[in-house]
PDB file of N, CA and C in Angstrom:
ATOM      1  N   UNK A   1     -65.272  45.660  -5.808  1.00  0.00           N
ATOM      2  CA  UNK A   1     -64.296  45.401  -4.778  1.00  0.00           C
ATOM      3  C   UNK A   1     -64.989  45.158  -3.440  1.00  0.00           C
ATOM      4  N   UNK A   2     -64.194  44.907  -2.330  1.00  0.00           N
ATOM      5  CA  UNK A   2     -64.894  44.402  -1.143  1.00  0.00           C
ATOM      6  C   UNK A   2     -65.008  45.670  -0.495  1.00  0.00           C
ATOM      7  N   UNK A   3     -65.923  46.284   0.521  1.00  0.00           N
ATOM      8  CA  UNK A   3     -66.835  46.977   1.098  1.00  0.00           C
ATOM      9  C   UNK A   3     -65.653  46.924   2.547  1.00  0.00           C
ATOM     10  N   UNK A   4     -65.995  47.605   3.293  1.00  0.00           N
ATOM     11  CA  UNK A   4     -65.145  47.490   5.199  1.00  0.00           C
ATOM     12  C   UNK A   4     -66.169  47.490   5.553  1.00  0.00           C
ATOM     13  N   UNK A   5     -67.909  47.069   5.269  1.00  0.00           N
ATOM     14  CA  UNK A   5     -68.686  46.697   6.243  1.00  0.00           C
ATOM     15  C   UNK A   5     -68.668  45.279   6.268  1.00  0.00           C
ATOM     16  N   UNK A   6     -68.499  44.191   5.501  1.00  0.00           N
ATOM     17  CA  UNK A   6     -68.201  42.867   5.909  1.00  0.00           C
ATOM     18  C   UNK A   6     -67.025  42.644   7.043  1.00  0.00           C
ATOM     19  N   UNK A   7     -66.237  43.245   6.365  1.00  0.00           N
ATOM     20  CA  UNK A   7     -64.999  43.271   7.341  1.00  0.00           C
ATOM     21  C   UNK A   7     -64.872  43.973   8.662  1.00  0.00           C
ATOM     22  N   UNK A   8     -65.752  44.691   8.607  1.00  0.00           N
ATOM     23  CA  UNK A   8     -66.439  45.078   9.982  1.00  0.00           C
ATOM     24  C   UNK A   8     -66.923  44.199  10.938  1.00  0.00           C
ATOM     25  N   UNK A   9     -67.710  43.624  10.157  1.00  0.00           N
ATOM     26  CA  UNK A   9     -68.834  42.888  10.597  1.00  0.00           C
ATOM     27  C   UNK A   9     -67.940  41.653  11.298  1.00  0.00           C
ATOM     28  N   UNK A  10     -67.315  40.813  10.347  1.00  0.00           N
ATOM     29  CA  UNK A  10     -66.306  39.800  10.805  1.00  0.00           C
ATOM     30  C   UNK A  10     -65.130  40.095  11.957  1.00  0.00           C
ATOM     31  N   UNK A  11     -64.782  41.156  11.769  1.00  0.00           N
ATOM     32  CA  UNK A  11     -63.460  41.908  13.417  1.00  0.00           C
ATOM     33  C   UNK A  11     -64.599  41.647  14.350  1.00  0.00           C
ATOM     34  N   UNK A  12     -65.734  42.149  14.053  1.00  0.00           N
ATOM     35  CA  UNK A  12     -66.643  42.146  15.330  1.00  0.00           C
ATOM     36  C   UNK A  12     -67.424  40.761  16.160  1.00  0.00           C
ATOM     37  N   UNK A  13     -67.043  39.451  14.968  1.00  0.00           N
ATOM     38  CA  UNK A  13     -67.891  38.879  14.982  1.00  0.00           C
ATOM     39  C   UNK A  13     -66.417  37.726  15.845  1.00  0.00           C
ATOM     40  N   UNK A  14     -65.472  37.996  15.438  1.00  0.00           N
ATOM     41  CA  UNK A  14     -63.844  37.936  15.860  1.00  0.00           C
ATOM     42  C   UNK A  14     -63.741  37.975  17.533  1.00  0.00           C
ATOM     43  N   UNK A  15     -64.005  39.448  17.332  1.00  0.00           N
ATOM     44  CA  UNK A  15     -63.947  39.548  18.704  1.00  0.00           C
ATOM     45  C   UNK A  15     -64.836  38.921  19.911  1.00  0.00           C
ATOM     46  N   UNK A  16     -66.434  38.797  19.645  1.00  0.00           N
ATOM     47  CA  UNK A  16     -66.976  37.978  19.994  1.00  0.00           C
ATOM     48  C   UNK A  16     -66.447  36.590  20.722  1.00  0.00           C
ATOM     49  N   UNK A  17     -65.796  36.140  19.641  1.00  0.00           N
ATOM     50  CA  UNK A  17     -65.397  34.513  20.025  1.00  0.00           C
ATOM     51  C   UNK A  17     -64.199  34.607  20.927  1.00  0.00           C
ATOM     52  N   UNK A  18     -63.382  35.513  20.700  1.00  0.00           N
ATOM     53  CA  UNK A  18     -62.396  35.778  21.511  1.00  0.00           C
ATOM     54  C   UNK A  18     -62.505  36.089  23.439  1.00  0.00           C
ATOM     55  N   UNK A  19     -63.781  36.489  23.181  1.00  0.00           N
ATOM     56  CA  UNK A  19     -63.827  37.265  24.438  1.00  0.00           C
ATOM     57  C   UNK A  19     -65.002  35.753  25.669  1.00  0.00           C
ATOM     58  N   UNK A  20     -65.647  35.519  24.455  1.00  0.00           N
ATOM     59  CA  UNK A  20     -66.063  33.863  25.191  1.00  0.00           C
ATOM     60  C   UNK A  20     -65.191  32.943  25.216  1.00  0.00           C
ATOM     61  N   UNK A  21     -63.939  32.634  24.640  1.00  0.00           N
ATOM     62  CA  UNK A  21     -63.014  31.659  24.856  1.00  0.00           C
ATOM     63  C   UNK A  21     -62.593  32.376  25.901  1.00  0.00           C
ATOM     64  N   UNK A  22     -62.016  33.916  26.150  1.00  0.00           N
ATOM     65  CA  UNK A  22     -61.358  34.453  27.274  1.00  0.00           C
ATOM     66  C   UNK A  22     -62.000  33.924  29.115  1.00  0.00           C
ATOM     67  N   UNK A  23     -63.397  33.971  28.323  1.00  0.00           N
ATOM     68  CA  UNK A  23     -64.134  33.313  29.727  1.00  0.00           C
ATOM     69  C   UNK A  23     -64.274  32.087  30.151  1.00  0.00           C
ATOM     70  N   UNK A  24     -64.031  31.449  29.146  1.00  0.00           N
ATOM     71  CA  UNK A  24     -64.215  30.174  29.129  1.00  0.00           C
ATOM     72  C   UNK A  24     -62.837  29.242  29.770  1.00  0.00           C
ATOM     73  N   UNK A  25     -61.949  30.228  29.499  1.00  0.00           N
ATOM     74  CA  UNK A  25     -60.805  29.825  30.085  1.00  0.00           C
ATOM     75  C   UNK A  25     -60.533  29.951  31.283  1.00  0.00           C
ATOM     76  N   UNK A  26     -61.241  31.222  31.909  1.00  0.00           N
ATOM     77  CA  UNK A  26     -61.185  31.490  33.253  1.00  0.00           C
ATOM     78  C   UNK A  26     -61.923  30.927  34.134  1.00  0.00           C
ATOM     79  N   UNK A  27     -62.960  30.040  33.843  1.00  0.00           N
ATOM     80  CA  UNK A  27     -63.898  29.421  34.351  1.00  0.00           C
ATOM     81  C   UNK A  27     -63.292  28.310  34.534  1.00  0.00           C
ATOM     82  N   UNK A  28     -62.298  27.344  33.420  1.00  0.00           N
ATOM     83  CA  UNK A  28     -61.525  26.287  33.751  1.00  0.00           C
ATOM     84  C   UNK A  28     -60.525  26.390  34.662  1.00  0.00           C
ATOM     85  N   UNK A  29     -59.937  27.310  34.261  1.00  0.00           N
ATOM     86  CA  UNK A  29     -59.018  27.698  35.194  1.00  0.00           C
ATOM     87  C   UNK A  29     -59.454  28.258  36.861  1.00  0.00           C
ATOM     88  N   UNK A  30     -60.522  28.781  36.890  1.00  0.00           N
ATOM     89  CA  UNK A  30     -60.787  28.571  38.349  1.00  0.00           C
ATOM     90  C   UNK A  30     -61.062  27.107  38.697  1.00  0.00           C
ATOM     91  N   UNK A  31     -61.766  26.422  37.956  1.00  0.00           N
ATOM     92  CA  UNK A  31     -62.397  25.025  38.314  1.00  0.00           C
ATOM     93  C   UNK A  31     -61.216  24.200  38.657  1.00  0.00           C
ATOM     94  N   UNK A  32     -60.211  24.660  38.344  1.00  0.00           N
ATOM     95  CA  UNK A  32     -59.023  23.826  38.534  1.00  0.00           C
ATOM     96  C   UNK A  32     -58.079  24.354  39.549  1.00  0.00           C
ATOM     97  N   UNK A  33     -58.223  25.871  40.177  1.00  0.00           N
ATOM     98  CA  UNK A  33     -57.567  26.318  41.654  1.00  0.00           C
ATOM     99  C   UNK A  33     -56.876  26.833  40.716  1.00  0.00           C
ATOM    100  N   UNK A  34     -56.360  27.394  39.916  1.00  0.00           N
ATOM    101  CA  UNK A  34     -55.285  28.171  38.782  1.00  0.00           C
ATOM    102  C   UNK A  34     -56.186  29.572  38.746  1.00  0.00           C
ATOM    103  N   UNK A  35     -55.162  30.265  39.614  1.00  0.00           N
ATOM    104  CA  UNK A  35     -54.774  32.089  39.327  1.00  0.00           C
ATOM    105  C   UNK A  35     -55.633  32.287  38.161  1.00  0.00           C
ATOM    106  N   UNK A  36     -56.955  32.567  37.348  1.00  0.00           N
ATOM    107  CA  UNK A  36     -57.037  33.179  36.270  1.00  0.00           C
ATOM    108  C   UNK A  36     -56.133  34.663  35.210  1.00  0.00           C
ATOM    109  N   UNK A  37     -55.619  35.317  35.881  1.00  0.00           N
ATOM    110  CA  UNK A  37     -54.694  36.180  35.794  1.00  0.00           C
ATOM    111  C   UNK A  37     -53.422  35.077  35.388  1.00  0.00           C
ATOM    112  N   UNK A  38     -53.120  34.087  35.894  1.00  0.00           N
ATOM    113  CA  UNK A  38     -52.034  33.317  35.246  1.00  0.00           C
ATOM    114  C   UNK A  38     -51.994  32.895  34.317  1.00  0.00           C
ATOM    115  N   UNK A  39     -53.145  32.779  33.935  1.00  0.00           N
ATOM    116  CA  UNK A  39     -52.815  31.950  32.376  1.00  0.00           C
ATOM    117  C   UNK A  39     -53.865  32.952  31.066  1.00  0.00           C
ATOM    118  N   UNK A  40     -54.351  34.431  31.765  1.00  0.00           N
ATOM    119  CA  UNK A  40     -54.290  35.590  30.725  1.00  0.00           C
ATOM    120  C   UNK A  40     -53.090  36.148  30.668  1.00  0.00           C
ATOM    121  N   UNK A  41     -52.122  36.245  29.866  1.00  0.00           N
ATOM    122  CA  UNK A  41     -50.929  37.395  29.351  1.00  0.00           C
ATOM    123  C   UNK A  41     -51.776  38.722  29.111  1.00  0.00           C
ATOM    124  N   UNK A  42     -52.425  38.715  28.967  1.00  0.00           N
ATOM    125  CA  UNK A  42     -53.065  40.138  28.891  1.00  0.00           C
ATOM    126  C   UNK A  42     -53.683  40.856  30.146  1.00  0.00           C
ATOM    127  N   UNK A  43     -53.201  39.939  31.225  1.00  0.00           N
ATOM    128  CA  UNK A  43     -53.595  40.131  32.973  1.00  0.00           C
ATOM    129  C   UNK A  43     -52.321  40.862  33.237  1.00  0.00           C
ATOM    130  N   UNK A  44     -51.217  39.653  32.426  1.00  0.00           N
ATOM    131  CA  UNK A  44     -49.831  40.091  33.116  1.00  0.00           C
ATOM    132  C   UNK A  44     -49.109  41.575  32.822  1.00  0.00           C
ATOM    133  N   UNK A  45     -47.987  42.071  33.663  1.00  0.00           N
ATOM    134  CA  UNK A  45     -47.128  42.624  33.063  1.00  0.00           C
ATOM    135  C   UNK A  45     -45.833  42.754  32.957  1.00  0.00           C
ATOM    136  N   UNK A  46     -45.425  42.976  31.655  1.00  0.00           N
ATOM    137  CA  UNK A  46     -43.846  42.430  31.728  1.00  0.00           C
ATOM    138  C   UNK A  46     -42.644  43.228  32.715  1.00  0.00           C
ATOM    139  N   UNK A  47     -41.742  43.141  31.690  1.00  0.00           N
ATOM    140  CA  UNK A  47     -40.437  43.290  32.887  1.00  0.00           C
ATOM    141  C   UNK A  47     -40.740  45.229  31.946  1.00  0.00           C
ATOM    142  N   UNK A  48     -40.540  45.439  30.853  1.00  0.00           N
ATOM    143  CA  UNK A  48     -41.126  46.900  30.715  1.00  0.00           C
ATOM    144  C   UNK A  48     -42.047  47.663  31.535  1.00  0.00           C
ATOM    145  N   UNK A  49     -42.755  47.287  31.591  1.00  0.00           N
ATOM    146  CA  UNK A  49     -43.796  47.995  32.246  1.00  0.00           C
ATOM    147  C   UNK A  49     -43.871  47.829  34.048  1.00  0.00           C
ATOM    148  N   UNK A  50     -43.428  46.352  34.458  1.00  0.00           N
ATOM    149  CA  UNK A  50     -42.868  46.166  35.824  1.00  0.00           C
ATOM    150  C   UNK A  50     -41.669  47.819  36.277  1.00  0.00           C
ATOM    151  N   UNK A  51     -40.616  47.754  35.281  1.00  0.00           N
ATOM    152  CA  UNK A  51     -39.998  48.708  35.711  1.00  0.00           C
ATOM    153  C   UNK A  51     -40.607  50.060  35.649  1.00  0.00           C
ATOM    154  N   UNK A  52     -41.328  50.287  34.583  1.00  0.00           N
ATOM    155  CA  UNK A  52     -42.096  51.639  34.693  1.00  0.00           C
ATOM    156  C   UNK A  52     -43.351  51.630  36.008  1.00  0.00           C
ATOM    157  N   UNK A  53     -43.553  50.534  36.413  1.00  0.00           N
ATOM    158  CA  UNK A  53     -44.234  50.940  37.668  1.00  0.00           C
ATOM    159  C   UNK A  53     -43.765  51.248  38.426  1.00  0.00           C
ATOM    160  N   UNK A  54     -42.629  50.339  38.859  1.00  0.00           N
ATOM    161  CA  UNK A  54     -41.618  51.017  40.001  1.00  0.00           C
ATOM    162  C   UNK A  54     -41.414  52.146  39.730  1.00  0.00           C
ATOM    163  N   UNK A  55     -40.960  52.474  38.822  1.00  0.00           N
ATOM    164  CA  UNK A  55     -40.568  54.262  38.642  1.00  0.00           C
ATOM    165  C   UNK A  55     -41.416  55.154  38.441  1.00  0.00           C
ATOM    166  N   UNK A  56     -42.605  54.870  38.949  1.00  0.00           N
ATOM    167  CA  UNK A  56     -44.034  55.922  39.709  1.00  0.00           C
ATOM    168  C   UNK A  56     -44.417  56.329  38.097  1.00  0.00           C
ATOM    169  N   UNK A  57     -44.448  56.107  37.137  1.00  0.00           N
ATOM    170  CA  UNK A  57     -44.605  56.248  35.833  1.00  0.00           C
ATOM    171  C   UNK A  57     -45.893  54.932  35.271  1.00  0.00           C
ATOM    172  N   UNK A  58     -46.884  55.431  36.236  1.00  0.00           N
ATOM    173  CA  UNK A  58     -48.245  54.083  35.929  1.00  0.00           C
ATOM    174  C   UNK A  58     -48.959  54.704  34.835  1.00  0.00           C
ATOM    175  N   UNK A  59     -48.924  55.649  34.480  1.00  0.00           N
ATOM    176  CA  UNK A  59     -49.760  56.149  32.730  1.00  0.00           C
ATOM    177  C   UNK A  59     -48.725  55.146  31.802  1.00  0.00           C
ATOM    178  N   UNK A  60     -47.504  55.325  31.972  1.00  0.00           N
ATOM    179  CA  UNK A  60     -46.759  55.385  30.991  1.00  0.00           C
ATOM    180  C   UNK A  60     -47.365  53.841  30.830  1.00  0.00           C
ATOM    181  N   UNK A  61     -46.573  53.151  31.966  1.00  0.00           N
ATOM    182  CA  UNK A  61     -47.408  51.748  32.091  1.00  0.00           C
ATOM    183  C   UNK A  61     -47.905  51.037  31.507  1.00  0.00           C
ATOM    184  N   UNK A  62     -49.240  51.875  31.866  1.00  0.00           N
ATOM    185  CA  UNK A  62     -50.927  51.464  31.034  1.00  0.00           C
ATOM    186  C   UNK A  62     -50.596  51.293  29.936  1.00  0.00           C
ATOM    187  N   UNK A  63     -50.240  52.790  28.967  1.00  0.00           N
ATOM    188  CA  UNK A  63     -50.264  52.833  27.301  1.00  0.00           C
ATOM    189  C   UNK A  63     -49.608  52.034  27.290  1.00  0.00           C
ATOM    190  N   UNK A  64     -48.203  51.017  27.475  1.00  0.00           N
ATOM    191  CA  UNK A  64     -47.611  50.440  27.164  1.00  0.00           C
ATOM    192  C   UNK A  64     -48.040  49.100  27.107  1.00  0.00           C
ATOM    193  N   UNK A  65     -49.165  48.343  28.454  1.00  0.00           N
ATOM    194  CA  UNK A  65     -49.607  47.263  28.091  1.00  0.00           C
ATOM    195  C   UNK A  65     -50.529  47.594  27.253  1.00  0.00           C
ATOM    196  N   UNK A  66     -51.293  48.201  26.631  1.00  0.00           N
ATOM    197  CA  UNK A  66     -51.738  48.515  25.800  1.00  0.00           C
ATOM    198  C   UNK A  66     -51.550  48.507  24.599  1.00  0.00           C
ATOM    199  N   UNK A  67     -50.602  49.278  24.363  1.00  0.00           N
ATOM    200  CA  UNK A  67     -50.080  48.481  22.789  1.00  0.00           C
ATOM    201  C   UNK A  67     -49.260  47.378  22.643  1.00  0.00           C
ATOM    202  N   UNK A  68     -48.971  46.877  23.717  1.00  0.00           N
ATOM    203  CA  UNK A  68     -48.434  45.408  23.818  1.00  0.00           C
ATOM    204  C   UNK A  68     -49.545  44.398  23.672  1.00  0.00           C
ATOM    205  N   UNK A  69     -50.569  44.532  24.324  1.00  0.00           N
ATOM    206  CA  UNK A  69     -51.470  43.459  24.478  1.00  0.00           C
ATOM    207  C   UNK A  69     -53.156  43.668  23.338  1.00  0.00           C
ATOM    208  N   UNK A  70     -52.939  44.929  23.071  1.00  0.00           N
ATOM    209  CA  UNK A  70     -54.479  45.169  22.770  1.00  0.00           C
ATOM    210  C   UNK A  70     -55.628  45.547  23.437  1.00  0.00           C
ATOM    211  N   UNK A  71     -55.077  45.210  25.120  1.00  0.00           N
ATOM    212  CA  UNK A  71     -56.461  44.994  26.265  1.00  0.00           C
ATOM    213  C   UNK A  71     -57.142  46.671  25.745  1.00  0.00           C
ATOM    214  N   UNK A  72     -58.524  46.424  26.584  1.00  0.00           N
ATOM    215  CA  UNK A  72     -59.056  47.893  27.067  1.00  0.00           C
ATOM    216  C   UNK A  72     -58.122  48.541  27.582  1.00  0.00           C
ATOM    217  N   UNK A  73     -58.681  49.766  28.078  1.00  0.00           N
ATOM    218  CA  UNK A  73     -57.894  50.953  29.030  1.00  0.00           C
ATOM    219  C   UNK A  73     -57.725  50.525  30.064  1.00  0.00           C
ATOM    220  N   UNK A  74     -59.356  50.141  30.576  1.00  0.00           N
ATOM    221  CA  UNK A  74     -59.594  49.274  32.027  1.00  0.00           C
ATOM    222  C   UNK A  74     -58.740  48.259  32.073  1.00  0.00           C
ATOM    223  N   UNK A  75     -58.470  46.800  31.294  1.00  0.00           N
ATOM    224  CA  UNK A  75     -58.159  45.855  31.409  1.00  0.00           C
ATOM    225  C   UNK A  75     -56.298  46.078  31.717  1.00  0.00           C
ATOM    226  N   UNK A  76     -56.237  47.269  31.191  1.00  0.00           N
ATOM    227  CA  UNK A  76     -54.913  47.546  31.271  1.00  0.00           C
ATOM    228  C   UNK A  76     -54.319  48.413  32.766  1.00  0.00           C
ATOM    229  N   UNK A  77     -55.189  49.054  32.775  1.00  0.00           N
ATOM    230  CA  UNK A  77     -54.796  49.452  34.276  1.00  0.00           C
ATOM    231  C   UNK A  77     -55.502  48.567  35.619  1.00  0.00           C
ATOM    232  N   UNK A  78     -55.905  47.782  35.496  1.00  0.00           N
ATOM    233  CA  UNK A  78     -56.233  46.632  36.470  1.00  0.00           C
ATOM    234  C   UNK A  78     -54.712  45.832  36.600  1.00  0.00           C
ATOM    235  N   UNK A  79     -54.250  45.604  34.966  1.00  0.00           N
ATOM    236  CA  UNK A  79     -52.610  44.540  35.164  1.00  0.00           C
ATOM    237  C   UNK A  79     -51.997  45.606  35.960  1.00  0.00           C
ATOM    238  N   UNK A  80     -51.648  46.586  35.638  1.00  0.00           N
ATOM    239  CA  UNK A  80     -51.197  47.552  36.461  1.00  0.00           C
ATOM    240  C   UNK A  80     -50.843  47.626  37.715  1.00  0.00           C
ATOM    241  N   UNK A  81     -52.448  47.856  37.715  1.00  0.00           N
ATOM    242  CA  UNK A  81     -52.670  48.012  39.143  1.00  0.00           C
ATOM    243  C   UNK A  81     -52.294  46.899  40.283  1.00  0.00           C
ATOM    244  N   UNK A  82     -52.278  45.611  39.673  1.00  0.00           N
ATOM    245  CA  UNK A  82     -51.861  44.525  39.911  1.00  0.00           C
ATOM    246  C   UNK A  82     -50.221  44.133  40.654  1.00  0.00           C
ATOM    247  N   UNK A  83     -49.496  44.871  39.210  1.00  0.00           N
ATOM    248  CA  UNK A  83     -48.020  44.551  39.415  1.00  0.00           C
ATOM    249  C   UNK A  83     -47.991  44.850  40.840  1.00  0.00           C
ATOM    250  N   UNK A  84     -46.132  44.171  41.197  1.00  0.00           N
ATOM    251  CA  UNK A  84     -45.718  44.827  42.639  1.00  0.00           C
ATOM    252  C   UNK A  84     -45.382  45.951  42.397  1.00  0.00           C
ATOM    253  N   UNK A  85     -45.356  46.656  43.396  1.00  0.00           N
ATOM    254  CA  UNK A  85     -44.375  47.855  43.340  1.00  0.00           C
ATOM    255  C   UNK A  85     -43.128  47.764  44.021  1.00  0.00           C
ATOM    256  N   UNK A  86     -42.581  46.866  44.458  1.00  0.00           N
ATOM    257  CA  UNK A  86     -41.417  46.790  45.204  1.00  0.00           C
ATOM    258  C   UNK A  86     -40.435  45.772  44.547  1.00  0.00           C
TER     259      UNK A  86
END
């Protein structure tokens, strides 16, 4: 049967490409005067988590873009940190 170190190996090798297209996009997207944060969804945050900021509830927040998006911890409390609060 198949092993979870190939399949290891491949998530990892996954993520890799993911994270150079992520840059690669942001690099166009600056080159072009476009917000990089605008055209990552994983920058943004929705109308969930918009309202849990307003309501001084920024942990809750975080975990929430979090299992919405996948980001890091960091990457997630940067959108965060981001939203308005007003």
């Amino acid at each position: 049967m198949f092993g979870i170190g190939p399949l290891t190996t491949r998530i990892a090798q996954l993520e890799s490409q993911v994270r150079a297209q992520g840059e690669a996009i942001k690099t166009m997207a600056q080159q072009l005067g476009i917000d990089p944060v605008a055209v990552d969804p994983m920058g943004q945050v929705d109308a969930e988590e918009l309202n849990l900021v307003r309501a001084g509830k920024t942990i809750h927040a975080v975990k929430h873009h979090r299992e919405r998006t996948g980001s890091s911890l960091l990457q997630a409390k940067e959108a965060v940190d981001r939203a308005p609060r007003s």
